[in-house]
PDB file of N, CA and C in Angstrom:
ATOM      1  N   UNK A   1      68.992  13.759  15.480  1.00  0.00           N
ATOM      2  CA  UNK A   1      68.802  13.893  14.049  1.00  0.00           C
ATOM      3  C   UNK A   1      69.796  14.927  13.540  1.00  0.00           C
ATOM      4  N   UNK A   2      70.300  14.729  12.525  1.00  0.00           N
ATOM      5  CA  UNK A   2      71.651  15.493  11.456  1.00  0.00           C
ATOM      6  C   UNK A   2      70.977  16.644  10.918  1.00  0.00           C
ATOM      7  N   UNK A   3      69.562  16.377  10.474  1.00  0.00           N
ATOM      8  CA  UNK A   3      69.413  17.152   9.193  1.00  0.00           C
ATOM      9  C   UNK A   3      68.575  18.687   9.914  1.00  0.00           C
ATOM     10  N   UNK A   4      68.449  19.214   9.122  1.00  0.00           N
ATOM     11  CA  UNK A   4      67.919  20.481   9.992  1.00  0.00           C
ATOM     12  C   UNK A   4      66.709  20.894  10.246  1.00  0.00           C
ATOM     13  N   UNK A   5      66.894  20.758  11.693  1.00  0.00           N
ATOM     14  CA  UNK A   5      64.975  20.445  12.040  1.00  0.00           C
ATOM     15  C   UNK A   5      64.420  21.118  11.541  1.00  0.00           C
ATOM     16  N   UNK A   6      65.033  22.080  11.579  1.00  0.00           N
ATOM     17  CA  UNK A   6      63.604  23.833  10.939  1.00  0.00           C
ATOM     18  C   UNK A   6      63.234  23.478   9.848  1.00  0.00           C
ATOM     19  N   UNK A   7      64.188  23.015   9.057  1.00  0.00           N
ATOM     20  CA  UNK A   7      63.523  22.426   7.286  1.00  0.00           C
ATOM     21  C   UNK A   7      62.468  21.426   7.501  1.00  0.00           C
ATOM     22  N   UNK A   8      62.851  20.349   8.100  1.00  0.00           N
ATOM     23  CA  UNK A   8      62.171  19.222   8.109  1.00  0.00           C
ATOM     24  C   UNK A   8      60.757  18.953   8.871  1.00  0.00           C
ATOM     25  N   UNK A   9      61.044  19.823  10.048  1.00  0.00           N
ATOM     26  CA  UNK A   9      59.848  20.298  10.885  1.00  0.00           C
ATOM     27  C   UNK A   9      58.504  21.268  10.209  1.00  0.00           C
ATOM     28  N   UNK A  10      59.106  22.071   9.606  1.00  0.00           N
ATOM     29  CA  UNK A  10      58.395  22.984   8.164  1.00  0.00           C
ATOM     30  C   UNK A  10      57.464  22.248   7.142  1.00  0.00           C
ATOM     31  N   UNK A  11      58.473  21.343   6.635  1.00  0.00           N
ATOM     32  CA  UNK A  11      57.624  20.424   5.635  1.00  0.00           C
ATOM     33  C   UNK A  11      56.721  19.349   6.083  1.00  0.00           C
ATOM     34  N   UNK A  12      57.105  18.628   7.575  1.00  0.00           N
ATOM     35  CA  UNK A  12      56.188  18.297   7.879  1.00  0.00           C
ATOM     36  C   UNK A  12      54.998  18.638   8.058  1.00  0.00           C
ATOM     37  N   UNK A  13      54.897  19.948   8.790  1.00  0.00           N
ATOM     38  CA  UNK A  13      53.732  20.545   8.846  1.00  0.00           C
ATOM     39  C   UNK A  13      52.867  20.861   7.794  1.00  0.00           C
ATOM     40  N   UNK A  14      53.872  21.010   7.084  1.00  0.00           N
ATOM     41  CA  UNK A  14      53.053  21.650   5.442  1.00  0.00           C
ATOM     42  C   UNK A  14      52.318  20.227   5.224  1.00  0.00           C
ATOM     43  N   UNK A  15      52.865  19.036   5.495  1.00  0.00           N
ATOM     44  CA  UNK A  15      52.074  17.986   4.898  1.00  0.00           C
ATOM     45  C   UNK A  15      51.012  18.011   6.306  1.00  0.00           C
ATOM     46  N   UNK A  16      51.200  17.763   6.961  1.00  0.00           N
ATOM     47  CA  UNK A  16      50.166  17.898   8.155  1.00  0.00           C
ATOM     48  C   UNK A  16      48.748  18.794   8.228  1.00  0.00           C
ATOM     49  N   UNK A  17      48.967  19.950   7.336  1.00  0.00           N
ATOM     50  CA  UNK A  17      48.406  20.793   7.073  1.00  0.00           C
ATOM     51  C   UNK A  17      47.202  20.630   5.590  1.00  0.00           C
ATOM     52  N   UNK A  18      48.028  19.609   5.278  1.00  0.00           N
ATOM     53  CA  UNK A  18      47.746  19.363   3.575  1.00  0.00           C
ATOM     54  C   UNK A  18      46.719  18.319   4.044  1.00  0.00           C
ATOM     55  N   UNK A  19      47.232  17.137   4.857  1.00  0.00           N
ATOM     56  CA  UNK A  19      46.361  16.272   4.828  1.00  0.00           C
ATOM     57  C   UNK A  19      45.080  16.597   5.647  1.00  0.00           C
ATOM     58  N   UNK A  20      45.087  17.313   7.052  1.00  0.00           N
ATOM     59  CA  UNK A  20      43.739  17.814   6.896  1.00  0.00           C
ATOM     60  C   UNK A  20      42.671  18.363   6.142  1.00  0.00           C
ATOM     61  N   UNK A  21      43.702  19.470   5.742  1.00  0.00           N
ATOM     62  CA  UNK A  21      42.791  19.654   4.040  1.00  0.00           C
ATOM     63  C   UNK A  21      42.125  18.803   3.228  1.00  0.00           C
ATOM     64  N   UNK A  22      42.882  17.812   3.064  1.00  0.00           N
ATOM     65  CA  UNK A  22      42.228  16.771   2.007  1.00  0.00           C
ATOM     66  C   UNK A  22      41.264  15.411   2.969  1.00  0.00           C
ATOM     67  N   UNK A  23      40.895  15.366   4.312  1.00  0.00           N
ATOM     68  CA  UNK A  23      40.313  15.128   5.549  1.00  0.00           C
ATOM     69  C   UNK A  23      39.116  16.020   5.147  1.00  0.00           C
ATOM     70  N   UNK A  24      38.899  17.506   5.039  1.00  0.00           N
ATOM     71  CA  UNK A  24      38.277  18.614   4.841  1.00  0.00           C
ATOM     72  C   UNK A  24      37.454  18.090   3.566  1.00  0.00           C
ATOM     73  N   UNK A  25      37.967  17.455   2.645  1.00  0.00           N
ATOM     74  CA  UNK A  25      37.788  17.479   0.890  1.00  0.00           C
ATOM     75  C   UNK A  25      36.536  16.236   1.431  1.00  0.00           C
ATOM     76  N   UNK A  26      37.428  15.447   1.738  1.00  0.00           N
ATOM     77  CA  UNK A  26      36.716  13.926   1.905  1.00  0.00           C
ATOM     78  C   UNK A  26      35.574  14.558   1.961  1.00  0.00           C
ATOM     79  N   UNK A  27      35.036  14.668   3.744  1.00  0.00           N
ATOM     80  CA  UNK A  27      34.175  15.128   4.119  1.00  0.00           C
ATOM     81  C   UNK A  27      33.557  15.818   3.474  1.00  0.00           C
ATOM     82  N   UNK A  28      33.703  16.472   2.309  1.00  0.00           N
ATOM     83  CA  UNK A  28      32.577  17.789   2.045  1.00  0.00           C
ATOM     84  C   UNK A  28      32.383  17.064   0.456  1.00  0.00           C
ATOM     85  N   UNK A  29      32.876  15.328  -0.006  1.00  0.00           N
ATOM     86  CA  UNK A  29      32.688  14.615  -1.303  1.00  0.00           C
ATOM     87  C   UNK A  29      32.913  15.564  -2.276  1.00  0.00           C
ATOM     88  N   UNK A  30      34.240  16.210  -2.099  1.00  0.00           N
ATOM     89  CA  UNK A  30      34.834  16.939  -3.123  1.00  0.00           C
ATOM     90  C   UNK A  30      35.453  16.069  -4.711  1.00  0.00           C
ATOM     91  N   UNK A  31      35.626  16.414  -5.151  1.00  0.00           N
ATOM     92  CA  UNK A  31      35.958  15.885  -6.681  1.00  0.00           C
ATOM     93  C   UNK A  31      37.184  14.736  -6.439  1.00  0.00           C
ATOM     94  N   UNK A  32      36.863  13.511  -6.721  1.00  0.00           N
ATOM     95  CA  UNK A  32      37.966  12.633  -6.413  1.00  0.00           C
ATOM     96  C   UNK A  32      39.300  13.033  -7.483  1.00  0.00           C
ATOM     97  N   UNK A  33      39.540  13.551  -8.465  1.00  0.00           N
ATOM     98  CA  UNK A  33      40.681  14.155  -8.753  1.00  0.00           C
ATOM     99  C   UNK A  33      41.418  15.603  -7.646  1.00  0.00           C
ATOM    100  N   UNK A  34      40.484  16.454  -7.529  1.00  0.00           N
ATOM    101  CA  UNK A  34      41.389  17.050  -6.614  1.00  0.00           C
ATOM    102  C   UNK A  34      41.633  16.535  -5.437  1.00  0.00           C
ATOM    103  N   UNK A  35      41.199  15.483  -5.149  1.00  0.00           N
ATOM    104  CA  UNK A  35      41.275  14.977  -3.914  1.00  0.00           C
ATOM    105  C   UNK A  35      42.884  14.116  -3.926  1.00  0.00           C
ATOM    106  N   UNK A  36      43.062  13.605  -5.039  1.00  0.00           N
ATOM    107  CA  UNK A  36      44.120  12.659  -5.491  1.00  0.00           C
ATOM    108  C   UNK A  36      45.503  13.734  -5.644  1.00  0.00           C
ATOM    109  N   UNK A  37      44.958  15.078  -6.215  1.00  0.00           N
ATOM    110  CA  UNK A  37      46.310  15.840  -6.522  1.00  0.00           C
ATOM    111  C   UNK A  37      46.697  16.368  -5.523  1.00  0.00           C
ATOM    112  N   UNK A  38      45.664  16.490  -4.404  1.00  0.00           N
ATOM    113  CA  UNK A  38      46.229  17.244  -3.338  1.00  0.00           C
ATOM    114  C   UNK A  38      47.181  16.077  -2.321  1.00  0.00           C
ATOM    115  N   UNK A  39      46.806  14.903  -2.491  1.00  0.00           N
ATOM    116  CA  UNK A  39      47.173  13.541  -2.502  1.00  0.00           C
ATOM    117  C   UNK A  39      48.689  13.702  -2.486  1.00  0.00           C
ATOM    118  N   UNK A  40      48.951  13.650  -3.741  1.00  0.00           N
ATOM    119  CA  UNK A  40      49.925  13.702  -4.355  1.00  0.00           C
ATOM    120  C   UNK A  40      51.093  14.665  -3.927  1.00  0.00           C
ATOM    121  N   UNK A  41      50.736  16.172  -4.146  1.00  0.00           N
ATOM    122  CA  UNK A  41      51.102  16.966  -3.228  1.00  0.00           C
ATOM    123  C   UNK A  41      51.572  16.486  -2.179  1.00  0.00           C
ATOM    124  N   UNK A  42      50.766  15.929  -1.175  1.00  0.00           N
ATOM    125  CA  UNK A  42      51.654  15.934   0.158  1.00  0.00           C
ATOM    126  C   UNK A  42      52.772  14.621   0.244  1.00  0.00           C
ATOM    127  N   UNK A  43      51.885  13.732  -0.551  1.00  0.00           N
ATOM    128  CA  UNK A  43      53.283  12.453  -0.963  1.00  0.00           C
ATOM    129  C   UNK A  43      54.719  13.287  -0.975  1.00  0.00           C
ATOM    130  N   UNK A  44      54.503  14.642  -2.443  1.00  0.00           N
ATOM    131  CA  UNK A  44      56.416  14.635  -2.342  1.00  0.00           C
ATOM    132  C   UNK A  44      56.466  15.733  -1.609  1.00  0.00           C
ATOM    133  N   UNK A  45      56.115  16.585  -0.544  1.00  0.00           N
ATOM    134  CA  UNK A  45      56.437  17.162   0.672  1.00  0.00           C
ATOM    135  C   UNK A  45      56.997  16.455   1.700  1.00  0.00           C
ATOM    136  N   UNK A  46      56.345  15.444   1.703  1.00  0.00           N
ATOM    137  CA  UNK A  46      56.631  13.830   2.834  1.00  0.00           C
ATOM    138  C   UNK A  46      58.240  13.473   2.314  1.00  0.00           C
ATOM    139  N   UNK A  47      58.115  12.846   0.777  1.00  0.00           N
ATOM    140  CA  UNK A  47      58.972  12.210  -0.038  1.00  0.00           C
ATOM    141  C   UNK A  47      60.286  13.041   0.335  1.00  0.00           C
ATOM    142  N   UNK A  48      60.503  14.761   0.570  1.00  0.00           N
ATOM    143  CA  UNK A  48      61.439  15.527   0.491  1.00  0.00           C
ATOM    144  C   UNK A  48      61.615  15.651   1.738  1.00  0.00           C
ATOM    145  N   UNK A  49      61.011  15.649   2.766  1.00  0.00           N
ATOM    146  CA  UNK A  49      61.250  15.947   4.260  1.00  0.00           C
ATOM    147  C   UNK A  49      62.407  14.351   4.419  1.00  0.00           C
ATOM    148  N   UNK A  50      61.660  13.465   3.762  1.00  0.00           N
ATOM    149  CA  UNK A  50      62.565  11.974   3.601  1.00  0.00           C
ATOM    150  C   UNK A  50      63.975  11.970   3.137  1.00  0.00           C
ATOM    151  N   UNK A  51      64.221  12.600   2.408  1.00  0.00           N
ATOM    152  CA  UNK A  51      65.365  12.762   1.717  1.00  0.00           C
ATOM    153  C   UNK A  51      66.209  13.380   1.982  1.00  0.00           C
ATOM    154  N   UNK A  52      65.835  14.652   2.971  1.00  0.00           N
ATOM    155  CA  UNK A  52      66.607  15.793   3.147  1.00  0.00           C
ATOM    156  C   UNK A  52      67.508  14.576   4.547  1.00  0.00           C
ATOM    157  N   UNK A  53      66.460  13.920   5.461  1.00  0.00           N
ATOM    158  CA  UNK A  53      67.102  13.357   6.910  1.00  0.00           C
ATOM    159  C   UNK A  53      67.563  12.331   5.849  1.00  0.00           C
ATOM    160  N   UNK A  54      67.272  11.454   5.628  1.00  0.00           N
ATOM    161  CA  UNK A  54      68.331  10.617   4.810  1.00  0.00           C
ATOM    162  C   UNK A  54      69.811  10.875   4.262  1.00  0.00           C
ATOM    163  N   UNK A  55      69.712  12.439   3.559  1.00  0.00           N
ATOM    164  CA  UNK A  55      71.038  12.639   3.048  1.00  0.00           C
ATOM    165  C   UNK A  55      71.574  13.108   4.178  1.00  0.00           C
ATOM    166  N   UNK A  56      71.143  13.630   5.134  1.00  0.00           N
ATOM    167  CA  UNK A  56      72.680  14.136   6.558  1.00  0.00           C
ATOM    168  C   UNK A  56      72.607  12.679   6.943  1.00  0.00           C
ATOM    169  N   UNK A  57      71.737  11.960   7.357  1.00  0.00           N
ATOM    170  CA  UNK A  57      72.350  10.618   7.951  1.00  0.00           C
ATOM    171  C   UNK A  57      73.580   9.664   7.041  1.00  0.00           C
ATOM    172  N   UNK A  58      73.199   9.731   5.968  1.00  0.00           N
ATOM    173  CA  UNK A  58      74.596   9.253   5.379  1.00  0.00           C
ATOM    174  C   UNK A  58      75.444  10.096   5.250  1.00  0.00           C
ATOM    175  N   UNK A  59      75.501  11.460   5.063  1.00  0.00           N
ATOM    176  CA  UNK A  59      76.949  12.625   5.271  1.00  0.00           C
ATOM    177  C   UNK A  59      77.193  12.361   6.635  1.00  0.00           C
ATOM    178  N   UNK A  60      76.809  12.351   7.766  1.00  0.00           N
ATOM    179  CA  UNK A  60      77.148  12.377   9.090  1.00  0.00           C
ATOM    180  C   UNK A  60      77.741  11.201   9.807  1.00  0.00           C
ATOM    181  N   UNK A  61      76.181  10.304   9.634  1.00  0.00           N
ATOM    182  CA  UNK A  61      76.703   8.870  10.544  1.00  0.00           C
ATOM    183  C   UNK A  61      76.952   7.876   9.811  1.00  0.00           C
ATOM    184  N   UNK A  62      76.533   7.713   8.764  1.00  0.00           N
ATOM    185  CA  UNK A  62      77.397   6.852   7.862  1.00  0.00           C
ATOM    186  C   UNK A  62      78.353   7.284   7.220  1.00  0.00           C
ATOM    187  N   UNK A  63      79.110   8.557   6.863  1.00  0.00           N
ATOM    188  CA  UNK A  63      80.189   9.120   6.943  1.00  0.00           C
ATOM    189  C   UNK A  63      81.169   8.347   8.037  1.00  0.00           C
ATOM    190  N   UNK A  64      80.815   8.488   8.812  1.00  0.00           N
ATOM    191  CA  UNK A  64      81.647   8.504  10.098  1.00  0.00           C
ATOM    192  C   UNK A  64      81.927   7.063  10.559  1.00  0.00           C
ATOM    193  N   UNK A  65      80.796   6.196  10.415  1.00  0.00           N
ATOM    194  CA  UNK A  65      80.858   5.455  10.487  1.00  0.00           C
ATOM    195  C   UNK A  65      82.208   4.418   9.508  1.00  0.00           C
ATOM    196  N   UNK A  66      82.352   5.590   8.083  1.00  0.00           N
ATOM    197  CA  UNK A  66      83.004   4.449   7.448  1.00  0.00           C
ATOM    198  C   UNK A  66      84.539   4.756   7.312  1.00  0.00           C
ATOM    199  N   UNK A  67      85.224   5.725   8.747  1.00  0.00           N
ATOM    200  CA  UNK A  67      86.357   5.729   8.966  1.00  0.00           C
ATOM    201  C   UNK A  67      86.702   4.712  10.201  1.00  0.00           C
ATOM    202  N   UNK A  68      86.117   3.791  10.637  1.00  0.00           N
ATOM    203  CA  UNK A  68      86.413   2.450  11.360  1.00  0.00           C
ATOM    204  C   UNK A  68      86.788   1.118  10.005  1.00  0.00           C
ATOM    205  N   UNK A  69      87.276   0.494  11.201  1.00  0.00           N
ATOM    206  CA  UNK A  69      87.461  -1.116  10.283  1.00  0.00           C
ATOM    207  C   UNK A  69      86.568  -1.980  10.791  1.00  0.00           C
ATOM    208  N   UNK A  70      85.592  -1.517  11.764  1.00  0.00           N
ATOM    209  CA  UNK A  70      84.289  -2.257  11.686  1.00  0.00           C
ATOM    210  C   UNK A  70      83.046  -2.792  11.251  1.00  0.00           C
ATOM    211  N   UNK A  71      82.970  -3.902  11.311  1.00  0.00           N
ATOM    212  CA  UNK A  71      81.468  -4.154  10.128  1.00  0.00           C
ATOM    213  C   UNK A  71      80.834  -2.625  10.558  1.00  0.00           C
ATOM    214  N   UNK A  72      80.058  -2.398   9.032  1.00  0.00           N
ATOM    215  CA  UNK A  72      79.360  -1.229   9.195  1.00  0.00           C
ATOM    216  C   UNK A  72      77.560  -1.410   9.132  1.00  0.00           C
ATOM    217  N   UNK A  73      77.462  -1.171  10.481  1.00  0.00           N
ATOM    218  CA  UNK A  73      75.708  -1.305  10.601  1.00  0.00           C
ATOM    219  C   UNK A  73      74.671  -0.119   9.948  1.00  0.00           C
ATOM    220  N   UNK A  74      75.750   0.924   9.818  1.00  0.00           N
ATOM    221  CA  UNK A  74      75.183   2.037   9.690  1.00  0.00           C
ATOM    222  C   UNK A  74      74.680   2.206   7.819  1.00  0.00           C
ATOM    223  N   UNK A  75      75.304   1.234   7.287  1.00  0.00           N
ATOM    224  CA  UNK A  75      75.320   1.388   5.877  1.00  0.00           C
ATOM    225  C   UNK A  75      74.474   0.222   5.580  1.00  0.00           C
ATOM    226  N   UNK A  76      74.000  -0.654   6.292  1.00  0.00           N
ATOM    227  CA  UNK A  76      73.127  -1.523   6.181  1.00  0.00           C
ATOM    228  C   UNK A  76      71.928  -1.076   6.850  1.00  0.00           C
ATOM    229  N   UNK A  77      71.628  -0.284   7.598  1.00  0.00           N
ATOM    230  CA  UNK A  77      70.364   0.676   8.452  1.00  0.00           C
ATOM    231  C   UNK A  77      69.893   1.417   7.004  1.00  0.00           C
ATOM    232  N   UNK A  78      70.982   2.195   6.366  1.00  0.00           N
ATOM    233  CA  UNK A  78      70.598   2.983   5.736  1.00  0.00           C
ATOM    234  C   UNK A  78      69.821   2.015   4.055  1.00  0.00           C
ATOM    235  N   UNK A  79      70.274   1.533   3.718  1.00  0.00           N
ATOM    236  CA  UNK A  79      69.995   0.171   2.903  1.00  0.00           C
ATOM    237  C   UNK A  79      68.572  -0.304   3.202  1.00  0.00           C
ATOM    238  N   UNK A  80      68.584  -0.270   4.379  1.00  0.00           N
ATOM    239  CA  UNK A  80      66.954  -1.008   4.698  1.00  0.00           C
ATOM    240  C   UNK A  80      65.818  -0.200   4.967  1.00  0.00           C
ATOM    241  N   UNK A  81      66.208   1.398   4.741  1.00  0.00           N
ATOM    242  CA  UNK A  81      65.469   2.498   4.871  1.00  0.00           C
ATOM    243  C   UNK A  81      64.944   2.873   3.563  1.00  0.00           C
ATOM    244  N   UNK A  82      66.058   2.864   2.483  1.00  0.00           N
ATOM    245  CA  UNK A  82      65.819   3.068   0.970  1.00  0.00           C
ATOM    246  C   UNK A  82      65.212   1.912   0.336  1.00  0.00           C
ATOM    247  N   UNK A  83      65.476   0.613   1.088  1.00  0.00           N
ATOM    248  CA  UNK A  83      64.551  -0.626   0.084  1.00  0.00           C
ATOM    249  C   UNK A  83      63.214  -0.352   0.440  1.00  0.00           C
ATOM    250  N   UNK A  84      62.962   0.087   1.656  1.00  0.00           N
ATOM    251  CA  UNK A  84      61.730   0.238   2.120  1.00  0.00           C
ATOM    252  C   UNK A  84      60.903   1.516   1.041  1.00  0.00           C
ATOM    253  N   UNK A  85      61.779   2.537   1.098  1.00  0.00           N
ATOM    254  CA  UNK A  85      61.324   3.740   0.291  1.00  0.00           C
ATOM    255  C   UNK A  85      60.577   3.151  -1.285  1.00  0.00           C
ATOM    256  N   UNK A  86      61.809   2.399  -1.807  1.00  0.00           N
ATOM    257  CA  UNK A  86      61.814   1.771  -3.456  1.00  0.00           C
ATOM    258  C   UNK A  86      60.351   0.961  -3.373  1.00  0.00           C
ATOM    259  N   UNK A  87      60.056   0.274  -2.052  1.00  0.00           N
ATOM    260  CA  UNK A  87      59.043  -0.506  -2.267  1.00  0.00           C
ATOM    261  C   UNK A  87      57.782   0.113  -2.338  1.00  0.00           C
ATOM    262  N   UNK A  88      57.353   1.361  -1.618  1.00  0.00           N
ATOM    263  CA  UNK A  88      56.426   2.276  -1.982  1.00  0.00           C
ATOM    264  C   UNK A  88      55.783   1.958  -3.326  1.00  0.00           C
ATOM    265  N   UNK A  89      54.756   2.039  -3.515  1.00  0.00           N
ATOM    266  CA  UNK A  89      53.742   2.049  -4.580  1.00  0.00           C
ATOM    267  C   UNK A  89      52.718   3.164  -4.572  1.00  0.00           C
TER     268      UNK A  89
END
């Protein structure tokens, strides 16, 4: 992986951390709005840990990738990572 673990490893946890919490909420039939914001919350902790490895993989290996004259797989990997993202609901 390109991007920098300590960041990405960090925010994971923070969401890891979050979603027990809201595991915690369930269980104790806490208010279905805070239950949703804390929700939410960890969505764009997730959403940014996503983005951060996404952007070194295209500075790095799809960078790199696009000083060959070879079909480029790496720009079609990355393509099928972001349609996937867009499709999120």
């Amino acid at each position: 992986m390109k991007a920098d673990r300590e960041s990405v490893t960090r925010k994971i946890r923070i969401a890891k951390g979050q979603l027990e919490g809201i595991l915690r909420m369930i269980d104790e039939d806490r208010y279905c709005v805070d239950i949703a914001t804390q929700l939410m919350a960890t969505q764009s902790i997730i959403r940014k840990a996503t983005h951060e490895v996404l952007e070194a993989h295209i500075r790095s290996c799809v960078s790199e990738s696009l000083k060959t004259d070879e079909p480029n797989p790496k720009i079609e990997e990355a393509l099928a990572v972001l349609e996937k993202m867009l499709d999120m609901k």
